[in-house]
N, C-alpha and C. Protein backbone atom coordinates (compact mmCIF):
# COMPACT_ATOMS: atom_id res chain seq x y z
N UNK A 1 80.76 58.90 113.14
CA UNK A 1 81.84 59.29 114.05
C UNK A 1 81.56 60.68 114.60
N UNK A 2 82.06 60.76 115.96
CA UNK A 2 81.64 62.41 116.56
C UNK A 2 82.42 63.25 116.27
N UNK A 3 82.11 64.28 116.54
CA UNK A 3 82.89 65.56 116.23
C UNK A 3 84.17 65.08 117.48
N UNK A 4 83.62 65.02 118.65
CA UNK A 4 84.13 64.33 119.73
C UNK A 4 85.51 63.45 119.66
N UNK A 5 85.25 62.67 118.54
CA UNK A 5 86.09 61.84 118.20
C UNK A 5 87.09 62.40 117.94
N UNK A 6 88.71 61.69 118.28
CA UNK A 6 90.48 62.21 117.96
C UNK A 6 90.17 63.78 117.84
N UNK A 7 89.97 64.01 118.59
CA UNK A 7 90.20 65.66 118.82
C UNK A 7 91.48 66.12 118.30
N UNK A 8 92.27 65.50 119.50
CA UNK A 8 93.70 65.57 118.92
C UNK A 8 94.29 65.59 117.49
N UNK A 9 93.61 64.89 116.69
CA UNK A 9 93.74 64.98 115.50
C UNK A 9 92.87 66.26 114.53
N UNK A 10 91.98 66.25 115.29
CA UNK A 10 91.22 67.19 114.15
C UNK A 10 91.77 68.63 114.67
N UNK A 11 92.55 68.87 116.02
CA UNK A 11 92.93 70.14 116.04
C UNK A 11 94.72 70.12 115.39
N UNK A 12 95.26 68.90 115.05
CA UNK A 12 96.19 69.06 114.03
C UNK A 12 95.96 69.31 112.83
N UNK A 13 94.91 68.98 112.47
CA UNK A 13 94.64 69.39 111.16
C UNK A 13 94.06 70.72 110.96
N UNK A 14 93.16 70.97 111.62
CA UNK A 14 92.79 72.42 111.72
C UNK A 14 93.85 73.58 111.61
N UNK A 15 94.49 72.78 112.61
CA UNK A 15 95.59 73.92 112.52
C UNK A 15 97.14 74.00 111.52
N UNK A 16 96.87 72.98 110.98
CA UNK A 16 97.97 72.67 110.02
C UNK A 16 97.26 73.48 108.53
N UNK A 17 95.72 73.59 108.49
CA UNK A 17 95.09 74.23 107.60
C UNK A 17 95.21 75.20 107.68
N UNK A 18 95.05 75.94 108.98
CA UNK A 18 95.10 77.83 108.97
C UNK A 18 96.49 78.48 108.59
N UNK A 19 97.33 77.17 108.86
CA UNK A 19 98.89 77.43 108.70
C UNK A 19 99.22 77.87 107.34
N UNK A 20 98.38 76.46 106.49
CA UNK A 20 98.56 76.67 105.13
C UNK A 20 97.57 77.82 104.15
N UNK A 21 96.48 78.00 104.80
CA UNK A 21 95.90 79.47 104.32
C UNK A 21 96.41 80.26 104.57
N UNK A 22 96.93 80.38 105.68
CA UNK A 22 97.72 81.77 106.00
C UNK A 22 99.15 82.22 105.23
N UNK A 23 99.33 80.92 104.58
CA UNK A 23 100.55 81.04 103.55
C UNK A 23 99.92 81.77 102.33
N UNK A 24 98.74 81.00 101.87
CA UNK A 24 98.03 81.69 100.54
C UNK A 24 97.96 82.74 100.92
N UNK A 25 97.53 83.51 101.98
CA UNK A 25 97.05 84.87 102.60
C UNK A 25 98.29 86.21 102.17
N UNK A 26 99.33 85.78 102.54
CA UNK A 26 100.59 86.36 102.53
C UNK A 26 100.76 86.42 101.29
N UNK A 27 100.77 85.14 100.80
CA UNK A 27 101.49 85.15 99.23
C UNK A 27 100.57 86.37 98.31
N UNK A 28 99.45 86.58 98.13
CA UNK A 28 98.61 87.37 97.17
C UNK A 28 99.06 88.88 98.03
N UNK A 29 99.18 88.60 99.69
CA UNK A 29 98.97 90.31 99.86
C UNK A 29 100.66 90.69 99.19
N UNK A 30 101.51 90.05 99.17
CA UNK A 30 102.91 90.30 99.14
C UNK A 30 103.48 90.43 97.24
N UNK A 31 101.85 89.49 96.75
CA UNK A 31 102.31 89.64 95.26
C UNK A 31 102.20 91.01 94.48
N UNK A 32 101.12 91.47 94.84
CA UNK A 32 101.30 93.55 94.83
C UNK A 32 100.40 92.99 93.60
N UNK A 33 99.16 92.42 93.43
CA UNK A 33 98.62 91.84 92.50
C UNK A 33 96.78 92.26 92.93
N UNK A 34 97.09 92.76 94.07
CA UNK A 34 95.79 92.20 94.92
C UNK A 34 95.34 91.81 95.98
N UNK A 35 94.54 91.50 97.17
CA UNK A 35 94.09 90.73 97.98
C UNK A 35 93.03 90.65 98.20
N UNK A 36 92.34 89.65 98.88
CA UNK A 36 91.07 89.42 99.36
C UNK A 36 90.25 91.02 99.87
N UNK A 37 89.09 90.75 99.65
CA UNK A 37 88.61 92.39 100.45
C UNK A 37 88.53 92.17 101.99
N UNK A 38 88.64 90.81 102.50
CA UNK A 38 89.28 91.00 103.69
C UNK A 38 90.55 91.64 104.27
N UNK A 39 91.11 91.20 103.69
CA UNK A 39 93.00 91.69 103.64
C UNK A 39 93.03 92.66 103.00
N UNK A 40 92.68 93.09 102.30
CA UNK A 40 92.19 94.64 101.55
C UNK A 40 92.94 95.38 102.81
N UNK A 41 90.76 95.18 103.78
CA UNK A 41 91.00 96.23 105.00
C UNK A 41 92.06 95.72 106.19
N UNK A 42 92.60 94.79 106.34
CA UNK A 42 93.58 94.14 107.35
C UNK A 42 94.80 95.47 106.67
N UNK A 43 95.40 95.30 105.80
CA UNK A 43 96.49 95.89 105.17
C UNK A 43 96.05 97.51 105.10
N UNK A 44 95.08 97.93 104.77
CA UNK A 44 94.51 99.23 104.80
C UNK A 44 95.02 99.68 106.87
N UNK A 45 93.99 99.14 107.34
CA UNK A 45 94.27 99.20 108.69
C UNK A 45 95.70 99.45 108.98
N UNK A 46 96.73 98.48 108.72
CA UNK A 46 98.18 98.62 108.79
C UNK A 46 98.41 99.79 108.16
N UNK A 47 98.31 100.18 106.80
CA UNK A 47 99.06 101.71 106.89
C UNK A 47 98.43 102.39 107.25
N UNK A 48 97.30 102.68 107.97
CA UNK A 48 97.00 103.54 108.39
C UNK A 48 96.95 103.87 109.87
N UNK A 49 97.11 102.92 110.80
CA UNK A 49 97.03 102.73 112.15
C UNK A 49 98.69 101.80 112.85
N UNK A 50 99.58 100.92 111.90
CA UNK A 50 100.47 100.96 112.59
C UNK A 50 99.94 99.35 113.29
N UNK A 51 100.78 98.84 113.80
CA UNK A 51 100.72 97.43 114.74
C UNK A 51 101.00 96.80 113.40
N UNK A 52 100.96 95.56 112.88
CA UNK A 52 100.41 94.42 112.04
C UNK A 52 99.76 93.99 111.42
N UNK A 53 99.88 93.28 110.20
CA UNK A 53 98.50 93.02 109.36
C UNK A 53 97.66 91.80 110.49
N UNK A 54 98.86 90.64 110.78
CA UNK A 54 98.19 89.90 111.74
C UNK A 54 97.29 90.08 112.92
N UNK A 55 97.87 91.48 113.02
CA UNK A 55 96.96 92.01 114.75
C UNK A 55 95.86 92.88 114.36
N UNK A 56 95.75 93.09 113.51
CA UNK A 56 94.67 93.55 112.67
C UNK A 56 93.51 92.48 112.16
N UNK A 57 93.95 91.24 111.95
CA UNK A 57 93.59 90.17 111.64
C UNK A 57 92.87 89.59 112.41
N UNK A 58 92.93 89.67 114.07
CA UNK A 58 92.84 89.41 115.12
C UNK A 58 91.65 90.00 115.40
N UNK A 59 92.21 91.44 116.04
CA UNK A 59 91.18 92.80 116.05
C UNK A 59 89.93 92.91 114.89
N UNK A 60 89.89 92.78 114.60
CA UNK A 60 88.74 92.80 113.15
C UNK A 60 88.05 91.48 113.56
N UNK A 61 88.49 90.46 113.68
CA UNK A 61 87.92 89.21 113.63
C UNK A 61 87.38 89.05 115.09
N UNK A 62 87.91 90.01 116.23
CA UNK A 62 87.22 89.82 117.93
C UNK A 62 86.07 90.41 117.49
N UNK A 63 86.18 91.67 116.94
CA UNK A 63 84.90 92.76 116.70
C UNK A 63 83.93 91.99 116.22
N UNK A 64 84.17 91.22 114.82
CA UNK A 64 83.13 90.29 113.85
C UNK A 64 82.21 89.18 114.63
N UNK A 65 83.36 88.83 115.96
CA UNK A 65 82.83 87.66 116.82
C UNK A 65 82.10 87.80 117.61
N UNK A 66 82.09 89.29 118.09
CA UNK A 66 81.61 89.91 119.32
C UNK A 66 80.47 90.24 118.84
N UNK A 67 79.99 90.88 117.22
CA UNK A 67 78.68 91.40 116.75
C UNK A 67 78.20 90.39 116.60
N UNK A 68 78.74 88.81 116.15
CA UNK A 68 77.66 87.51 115.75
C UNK A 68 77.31 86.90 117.49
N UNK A 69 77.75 87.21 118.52
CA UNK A 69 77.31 87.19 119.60
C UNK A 69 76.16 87.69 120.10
N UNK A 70 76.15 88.59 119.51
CA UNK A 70 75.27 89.74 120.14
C UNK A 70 74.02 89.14 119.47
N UNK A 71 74.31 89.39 118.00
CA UNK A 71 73.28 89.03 116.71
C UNK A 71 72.38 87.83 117.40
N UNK A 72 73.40 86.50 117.78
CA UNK A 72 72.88 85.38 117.66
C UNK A 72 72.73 85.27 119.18
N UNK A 73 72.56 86.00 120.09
CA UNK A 73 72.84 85.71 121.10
C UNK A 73 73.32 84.48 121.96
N UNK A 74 74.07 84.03 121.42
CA UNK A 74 75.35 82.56 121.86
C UNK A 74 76.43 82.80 121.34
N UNK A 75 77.55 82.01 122.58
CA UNK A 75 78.85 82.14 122.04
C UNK A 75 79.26 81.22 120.94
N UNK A 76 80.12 82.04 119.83
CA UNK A 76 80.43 81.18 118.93
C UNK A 76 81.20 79.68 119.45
N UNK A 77 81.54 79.36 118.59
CA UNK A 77 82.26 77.75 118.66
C UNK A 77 83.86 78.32 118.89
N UNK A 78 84.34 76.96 119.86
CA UNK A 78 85.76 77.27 120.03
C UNK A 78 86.84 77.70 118.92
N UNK A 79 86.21 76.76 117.94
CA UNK A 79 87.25 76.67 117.05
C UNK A 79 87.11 78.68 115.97
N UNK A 80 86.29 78.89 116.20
CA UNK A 80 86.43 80.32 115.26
C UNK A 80 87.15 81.27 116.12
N UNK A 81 87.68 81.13 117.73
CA UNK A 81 88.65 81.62 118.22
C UNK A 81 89.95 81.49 117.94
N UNK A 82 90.03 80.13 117.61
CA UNK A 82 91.05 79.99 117.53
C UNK A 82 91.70 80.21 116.06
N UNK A 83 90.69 80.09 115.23
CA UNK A 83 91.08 80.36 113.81
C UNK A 83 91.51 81.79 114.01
N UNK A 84 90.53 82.71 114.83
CA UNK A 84 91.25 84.11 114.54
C UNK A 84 92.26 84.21 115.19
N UNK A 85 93.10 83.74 116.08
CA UNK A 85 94.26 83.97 116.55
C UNK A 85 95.28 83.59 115.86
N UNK A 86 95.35 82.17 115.51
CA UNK A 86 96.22 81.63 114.85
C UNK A 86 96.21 82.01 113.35
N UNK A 87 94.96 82.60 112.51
CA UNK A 87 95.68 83.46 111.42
C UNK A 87 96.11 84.56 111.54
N UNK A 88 96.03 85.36 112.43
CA UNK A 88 96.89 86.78 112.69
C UNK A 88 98.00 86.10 112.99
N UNK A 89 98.36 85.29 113.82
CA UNK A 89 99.79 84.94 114.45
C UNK A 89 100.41 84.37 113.10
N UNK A 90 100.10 83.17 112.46
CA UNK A 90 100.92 82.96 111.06
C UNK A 90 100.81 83.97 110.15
N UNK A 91 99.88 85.14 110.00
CA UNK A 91 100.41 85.82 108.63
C UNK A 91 101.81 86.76 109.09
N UNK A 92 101.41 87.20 110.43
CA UNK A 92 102.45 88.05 110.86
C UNK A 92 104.02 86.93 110.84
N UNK A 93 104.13 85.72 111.18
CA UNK A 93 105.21 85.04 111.17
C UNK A 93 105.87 84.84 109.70
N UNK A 94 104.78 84.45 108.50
CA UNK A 94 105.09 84.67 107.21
C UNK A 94 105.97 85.68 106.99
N UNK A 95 105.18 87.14 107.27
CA UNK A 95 105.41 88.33 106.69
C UNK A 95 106.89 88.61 107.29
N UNK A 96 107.03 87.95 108.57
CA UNK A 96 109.08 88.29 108.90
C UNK A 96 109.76 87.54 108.09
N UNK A 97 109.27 86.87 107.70
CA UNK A 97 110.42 85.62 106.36
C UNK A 97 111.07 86.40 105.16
N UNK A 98 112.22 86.51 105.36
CA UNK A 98 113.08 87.86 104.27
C UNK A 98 113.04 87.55 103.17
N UNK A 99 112.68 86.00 102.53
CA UNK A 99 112.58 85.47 101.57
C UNK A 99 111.16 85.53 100.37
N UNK A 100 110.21 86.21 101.72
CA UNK A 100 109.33 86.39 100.79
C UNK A 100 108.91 87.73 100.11
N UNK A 101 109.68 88.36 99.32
CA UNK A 101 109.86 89.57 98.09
C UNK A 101 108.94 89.20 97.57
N UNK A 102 108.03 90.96 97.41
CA UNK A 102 107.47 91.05 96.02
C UNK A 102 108.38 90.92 94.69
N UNK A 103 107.23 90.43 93.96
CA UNK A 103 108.67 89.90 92.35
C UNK A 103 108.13 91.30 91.44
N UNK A 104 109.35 91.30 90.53
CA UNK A 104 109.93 92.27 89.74
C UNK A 104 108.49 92.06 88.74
N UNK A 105 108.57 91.00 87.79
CA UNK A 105 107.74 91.50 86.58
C UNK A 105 106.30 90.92 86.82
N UNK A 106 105.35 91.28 86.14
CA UNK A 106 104.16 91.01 85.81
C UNK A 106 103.75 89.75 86.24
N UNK A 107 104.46 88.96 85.23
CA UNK A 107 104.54 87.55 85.35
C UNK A 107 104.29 86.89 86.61
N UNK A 108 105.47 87.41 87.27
CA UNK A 108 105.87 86.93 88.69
C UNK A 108 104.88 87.17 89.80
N UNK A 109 104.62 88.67 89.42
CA UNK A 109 103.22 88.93 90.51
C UNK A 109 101.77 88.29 90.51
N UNK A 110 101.63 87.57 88.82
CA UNK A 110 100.57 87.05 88.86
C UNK A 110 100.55 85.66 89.39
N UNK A 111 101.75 84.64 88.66
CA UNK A 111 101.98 83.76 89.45
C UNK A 111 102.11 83.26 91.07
N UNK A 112 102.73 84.41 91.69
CA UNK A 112 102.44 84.20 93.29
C UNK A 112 101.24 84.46 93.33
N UNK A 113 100.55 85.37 93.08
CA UNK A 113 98.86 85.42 93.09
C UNK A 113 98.11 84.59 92.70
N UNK A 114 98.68 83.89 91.80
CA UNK A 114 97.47 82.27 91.53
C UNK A 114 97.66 81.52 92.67
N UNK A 115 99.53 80.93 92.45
CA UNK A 115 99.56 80.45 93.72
C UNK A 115 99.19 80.31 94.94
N UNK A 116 99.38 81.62 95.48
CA UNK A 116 98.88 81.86 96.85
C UNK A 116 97.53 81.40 97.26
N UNK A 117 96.24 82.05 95.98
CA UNK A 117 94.99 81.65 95.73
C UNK A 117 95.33 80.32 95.94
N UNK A 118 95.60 79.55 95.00
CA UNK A 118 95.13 77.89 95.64
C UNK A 118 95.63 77.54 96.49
N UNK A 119 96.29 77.92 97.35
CA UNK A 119 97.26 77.43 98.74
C UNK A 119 95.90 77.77 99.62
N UNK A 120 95.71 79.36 99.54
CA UNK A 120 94.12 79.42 100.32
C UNK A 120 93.21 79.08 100.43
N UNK A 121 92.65 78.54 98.86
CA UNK A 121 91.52 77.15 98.90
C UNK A 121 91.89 76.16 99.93
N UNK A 122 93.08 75.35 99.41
CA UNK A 122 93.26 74.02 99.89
C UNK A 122 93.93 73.92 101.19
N UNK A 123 93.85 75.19 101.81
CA UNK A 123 94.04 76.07 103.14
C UNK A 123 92.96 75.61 104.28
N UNK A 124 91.79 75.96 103.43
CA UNK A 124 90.66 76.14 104.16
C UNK A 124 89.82 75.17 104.11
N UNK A 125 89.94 74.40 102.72
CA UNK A 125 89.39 73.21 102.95
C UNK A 125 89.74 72.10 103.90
N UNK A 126 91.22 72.52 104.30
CA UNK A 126 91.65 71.48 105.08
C UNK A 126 91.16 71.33 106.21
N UNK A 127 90.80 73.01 107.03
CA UNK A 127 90.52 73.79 108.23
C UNK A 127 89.37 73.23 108.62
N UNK A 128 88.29 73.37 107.18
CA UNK A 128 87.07 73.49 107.76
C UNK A 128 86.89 71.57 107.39
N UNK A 129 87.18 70.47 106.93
CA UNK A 129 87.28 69.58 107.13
C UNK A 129 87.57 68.99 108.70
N UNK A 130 88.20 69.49 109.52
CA UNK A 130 88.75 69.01 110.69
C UNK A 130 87.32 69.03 111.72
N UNK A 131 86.12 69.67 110.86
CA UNK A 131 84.81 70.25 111.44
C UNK A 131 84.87 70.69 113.36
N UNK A 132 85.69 71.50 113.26
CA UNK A 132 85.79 72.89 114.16
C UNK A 132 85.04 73.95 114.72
N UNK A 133 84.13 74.37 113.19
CA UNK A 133 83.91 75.59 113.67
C UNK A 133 84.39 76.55 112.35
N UNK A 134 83.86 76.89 111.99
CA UNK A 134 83.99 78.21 110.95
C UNK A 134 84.72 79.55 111.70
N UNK A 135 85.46 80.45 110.48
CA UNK A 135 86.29 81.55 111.37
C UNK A 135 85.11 82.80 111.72
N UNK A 136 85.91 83.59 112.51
CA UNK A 136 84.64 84.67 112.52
C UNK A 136 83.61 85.28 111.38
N UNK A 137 84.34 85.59 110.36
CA UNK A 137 83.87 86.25 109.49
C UNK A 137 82.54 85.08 108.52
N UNK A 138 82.45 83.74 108.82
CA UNK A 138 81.45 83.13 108.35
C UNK A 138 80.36 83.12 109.25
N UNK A 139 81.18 83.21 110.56
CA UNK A 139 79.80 83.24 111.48
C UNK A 139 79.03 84.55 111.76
N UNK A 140 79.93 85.25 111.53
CA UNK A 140 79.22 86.33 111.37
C UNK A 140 78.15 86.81 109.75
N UNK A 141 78.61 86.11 108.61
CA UNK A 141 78.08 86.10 107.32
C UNK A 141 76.44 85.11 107.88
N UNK A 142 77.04 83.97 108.64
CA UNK A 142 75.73 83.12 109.13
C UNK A 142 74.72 83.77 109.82
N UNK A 143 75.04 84.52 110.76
CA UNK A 143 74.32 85.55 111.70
C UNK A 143 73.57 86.46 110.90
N UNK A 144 74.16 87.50 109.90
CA UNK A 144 73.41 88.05 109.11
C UNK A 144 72.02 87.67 108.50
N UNK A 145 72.40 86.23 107.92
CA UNK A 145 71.72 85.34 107.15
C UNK A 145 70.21 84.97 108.10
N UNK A 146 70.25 84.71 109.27
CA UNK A 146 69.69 83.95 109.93
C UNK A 146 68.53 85.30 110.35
N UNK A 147 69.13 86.40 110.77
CA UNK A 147 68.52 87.71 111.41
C UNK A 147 68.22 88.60 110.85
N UNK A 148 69.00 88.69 108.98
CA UNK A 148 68.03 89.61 107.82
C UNK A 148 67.44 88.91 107.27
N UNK A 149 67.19 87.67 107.25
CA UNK A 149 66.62 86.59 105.85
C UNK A 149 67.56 86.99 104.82
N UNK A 150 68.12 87.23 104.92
CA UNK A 150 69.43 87.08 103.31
C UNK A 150 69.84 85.53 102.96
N UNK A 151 69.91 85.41 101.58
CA UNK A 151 70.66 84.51 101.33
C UNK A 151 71.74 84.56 101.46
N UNK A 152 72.70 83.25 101.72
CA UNK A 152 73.64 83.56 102.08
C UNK A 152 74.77 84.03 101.44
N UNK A 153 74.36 83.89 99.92
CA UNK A 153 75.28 84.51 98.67
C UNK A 153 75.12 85.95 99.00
N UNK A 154 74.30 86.64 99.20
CA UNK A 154 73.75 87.77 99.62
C UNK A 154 74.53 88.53 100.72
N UNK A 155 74.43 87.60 102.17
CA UNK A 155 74.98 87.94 103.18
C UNK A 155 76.66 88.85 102.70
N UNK A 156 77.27 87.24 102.09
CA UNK A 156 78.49 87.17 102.03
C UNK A 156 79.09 88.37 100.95
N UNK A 157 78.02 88.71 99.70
CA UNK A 157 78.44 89.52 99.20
C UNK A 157 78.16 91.43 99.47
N UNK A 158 77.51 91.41 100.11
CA UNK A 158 77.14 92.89 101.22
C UNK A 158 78.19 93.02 102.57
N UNK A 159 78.63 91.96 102.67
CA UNK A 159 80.34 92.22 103.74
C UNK A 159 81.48 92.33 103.27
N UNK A 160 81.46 91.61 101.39
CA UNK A 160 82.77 91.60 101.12
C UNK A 160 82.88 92.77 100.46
N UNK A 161 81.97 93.69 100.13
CA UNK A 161 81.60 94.78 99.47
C UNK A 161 81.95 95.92 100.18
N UNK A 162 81.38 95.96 101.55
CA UNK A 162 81.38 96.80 102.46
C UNK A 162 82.90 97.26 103.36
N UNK A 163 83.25 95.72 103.10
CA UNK A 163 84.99 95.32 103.65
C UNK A 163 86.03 96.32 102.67
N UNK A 164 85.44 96.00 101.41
CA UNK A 164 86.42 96.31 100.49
C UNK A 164 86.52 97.92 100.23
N UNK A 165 85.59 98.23 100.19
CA UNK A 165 85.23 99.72 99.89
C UNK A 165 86.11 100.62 101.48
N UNK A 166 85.73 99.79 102.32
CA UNK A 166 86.38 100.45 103.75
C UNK A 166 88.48 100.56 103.44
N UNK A 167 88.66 99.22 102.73
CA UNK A 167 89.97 98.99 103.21
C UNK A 167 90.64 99.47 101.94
N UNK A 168 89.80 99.82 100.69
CA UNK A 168 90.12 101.21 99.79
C UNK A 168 90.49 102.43 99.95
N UNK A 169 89.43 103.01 100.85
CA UNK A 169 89.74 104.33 101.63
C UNK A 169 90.65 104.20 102.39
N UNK A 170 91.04 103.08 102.72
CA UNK A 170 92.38 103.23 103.92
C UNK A 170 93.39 103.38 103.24
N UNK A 171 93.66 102.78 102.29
CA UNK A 171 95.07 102.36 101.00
C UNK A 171 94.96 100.97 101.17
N UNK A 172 94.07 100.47 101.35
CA UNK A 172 94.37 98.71 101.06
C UNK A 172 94.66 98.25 99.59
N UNK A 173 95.53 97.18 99.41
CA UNK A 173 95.65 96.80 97.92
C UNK A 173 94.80 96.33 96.98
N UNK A 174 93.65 97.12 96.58
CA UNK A 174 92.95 96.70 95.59
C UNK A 174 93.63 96.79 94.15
N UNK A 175 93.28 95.41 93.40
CA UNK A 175 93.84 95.88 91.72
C UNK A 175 92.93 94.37 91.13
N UNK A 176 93.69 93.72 90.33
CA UNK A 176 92.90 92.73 89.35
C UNK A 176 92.73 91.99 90.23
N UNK A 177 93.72 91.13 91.02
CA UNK A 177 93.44 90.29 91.61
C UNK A 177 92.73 89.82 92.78
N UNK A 178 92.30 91.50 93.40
CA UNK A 178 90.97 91.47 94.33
C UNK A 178 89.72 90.90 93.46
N UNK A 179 89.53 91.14 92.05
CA UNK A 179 88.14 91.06 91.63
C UNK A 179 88.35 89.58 91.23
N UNK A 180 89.84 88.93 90.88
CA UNK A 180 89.72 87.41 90.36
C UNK A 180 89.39 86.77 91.59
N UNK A 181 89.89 87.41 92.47
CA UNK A 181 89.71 86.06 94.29
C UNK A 181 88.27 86.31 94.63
N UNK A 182 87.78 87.27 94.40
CA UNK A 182 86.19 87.87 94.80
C UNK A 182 85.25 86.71 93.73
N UNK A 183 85.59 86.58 92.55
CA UNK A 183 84.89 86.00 91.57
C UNK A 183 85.41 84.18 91.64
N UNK A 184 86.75 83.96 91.86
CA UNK A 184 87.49 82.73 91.56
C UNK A 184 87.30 81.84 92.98
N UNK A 185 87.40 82.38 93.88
CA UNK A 185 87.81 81.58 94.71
C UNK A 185 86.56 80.95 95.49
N UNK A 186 85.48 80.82 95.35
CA UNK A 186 84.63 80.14 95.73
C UNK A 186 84.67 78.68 95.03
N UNK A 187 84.88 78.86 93.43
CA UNK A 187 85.15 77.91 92.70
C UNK A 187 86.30 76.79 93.39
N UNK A 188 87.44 77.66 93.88
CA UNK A 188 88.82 77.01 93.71
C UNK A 188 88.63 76.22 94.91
N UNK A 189 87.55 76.99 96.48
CA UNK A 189 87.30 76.42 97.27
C UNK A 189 86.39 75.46 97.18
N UNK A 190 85.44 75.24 96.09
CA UNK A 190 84.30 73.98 95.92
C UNK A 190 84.64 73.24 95.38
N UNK A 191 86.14 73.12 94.94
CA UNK A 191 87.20 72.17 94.52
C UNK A 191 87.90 71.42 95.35
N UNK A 192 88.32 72.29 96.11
CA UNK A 192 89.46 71.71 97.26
C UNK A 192 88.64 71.09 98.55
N UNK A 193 87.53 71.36 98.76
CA UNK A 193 86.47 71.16 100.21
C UNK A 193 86.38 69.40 100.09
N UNK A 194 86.02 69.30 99.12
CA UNK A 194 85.38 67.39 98.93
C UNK A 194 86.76 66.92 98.73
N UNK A 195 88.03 67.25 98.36
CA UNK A 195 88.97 66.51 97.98
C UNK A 195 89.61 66.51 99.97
N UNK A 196 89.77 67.43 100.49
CA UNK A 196 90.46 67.63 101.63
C UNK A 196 89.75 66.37 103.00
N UNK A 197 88.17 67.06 102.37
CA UNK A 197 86.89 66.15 103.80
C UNK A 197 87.74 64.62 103.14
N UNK A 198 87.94 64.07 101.78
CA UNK A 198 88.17 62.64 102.13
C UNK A 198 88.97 62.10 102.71
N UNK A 199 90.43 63.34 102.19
CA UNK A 199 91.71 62.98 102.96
C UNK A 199 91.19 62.73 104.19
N UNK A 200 90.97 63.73 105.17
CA UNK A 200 90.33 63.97 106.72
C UNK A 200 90.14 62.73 106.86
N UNK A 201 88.63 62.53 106.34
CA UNK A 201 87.84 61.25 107.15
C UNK A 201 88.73 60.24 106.74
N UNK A 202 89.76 59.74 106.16
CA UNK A 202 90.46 58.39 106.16
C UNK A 202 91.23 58.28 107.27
N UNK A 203 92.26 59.70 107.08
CA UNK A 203 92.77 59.46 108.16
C UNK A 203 92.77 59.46 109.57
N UNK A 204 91.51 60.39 109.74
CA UNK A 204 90.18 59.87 111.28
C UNK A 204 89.64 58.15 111.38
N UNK A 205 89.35 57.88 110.28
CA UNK A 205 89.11 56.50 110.38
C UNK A 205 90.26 55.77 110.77
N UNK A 206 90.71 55.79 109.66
CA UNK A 206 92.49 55.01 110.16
C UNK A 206 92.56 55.46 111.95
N UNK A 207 92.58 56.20 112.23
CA UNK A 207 93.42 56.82 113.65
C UNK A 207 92.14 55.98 114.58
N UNK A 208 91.10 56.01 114.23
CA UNK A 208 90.10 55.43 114.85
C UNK A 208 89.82 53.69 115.16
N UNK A 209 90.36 53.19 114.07
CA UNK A 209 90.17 51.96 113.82
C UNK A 209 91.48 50.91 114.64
N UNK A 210 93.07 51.72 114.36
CA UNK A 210 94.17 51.55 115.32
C UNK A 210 93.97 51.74 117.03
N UNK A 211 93.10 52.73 117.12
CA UNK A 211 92.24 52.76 118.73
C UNK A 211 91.97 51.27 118.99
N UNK A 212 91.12 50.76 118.08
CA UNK A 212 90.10 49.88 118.48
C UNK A 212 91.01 48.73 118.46
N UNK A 213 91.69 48.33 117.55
CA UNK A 213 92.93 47.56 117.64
C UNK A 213 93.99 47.40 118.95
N UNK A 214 94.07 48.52 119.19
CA UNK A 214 94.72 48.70 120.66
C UNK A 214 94.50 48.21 121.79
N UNK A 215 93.08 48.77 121.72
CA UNK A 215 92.26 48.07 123.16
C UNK A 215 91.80 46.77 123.26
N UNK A 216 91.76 46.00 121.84
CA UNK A 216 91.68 44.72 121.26
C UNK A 216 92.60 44.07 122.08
N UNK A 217 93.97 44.47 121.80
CA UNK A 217 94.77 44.13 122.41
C UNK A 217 95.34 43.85 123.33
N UNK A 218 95.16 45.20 124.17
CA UNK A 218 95.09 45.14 125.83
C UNK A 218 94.20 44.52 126.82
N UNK A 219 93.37 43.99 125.92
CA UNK A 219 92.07 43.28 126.52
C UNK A 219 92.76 41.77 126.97
């Protein structure tokens, strides 16, 4: 089946995925536990410059898109545009929800922080199942890869390094749970990736197969 194929569908799902990462996203920066060393510097950026974590989210991710341009000289894929828009736009929509308080004890902060973590796995597995297009920050990890000879464990860990250390100096929220998502979440994501692609492809098939039924019909 093509990429081509129910578009329509694979950009519901795509985007029903960034929706739901962008929930995990919120939940860890809001648990006061930690965040990604991406969101590190997104949140660093915010106190220090003002606008949004989301528009920060944005901004960071045009810059990332614009250097794997250059790098690779071709434009990235549609879909890593759109991933960066639409996760700045949902974390910032999260973050107005009055309901979502940092919690009082220990407990509580770690629990939204697990949480959140697997909402972001099974976030992204969903995303990158809809086969789109990766967000900026992979294509730009790919670009590296391709133009230093790095591996790509390599790539990925000399940006998240470099990210983190930046969005330290700003006041970004580093604590335990930057080093568990840095260490955990590749795992949590090589969990959720094969379970999400099957959901996907059934229900591409299904949506595909009712096509064919259709025109069966009208024939």
């Amino acid at each position: 089946m093509r990429k081509t194929d129910n578009l329509f569908a694979r950009l519901a799902i795509f985007t029903v995925g960034l929706l739901i990462m962008s929930l995990g996203i919120v939940l860890m920066i809001i648990s006061d536990f930690g965040a990604s060393p991406w969101d590190v510097l997104h949140v660093g950026l915010y106190y220090q410059f003002g606008l949004t974590i989301g528009t920060w989210s944005i901004l960071v991710g045009f810059t990332i898109l614009g250097s794997s341009a250059i790098m690779m000289k071709e434009w990235p894929q549609f879909g890593a545009y759109l991933n960066m828009i639409l996760i700045g736009l949902f974390i910032d929509m999260y973050m107005l929800l009055p309901f979502f308080t940092e919690p009082v004890s220990w407990l509580g902060k770690i629990m939204m922080f697990t949480i959140g973590m697997v909402i972001y796995a099974y976030g992204m597995g969903i995303y990158l199942s809809a086969q789109l297009g990766a967000g900026p920050r992979d294509s730009f990890m790919l670009a590296l890869q391709e133009k230093m000879g790095w591996k790509v464990s390599n790539a990925r860990r000399m940006m998240e390094v470099t990210v983190l250390i930046i969005g330290w100096l700003l006041g970004g929220p580093v604590f335990i749970g930057t080093i568990i998502f840095s260490i955990a979440a590749g795992s949590f994501i090589g969990l959720a990736l094969p379970q999400c692609r099957k959901i996907t492809d059934k229900i591409l098939k299904k949506r595909t197969l009712d096509k064919e039924i259709d025109r069966s019909a009208n024939i």
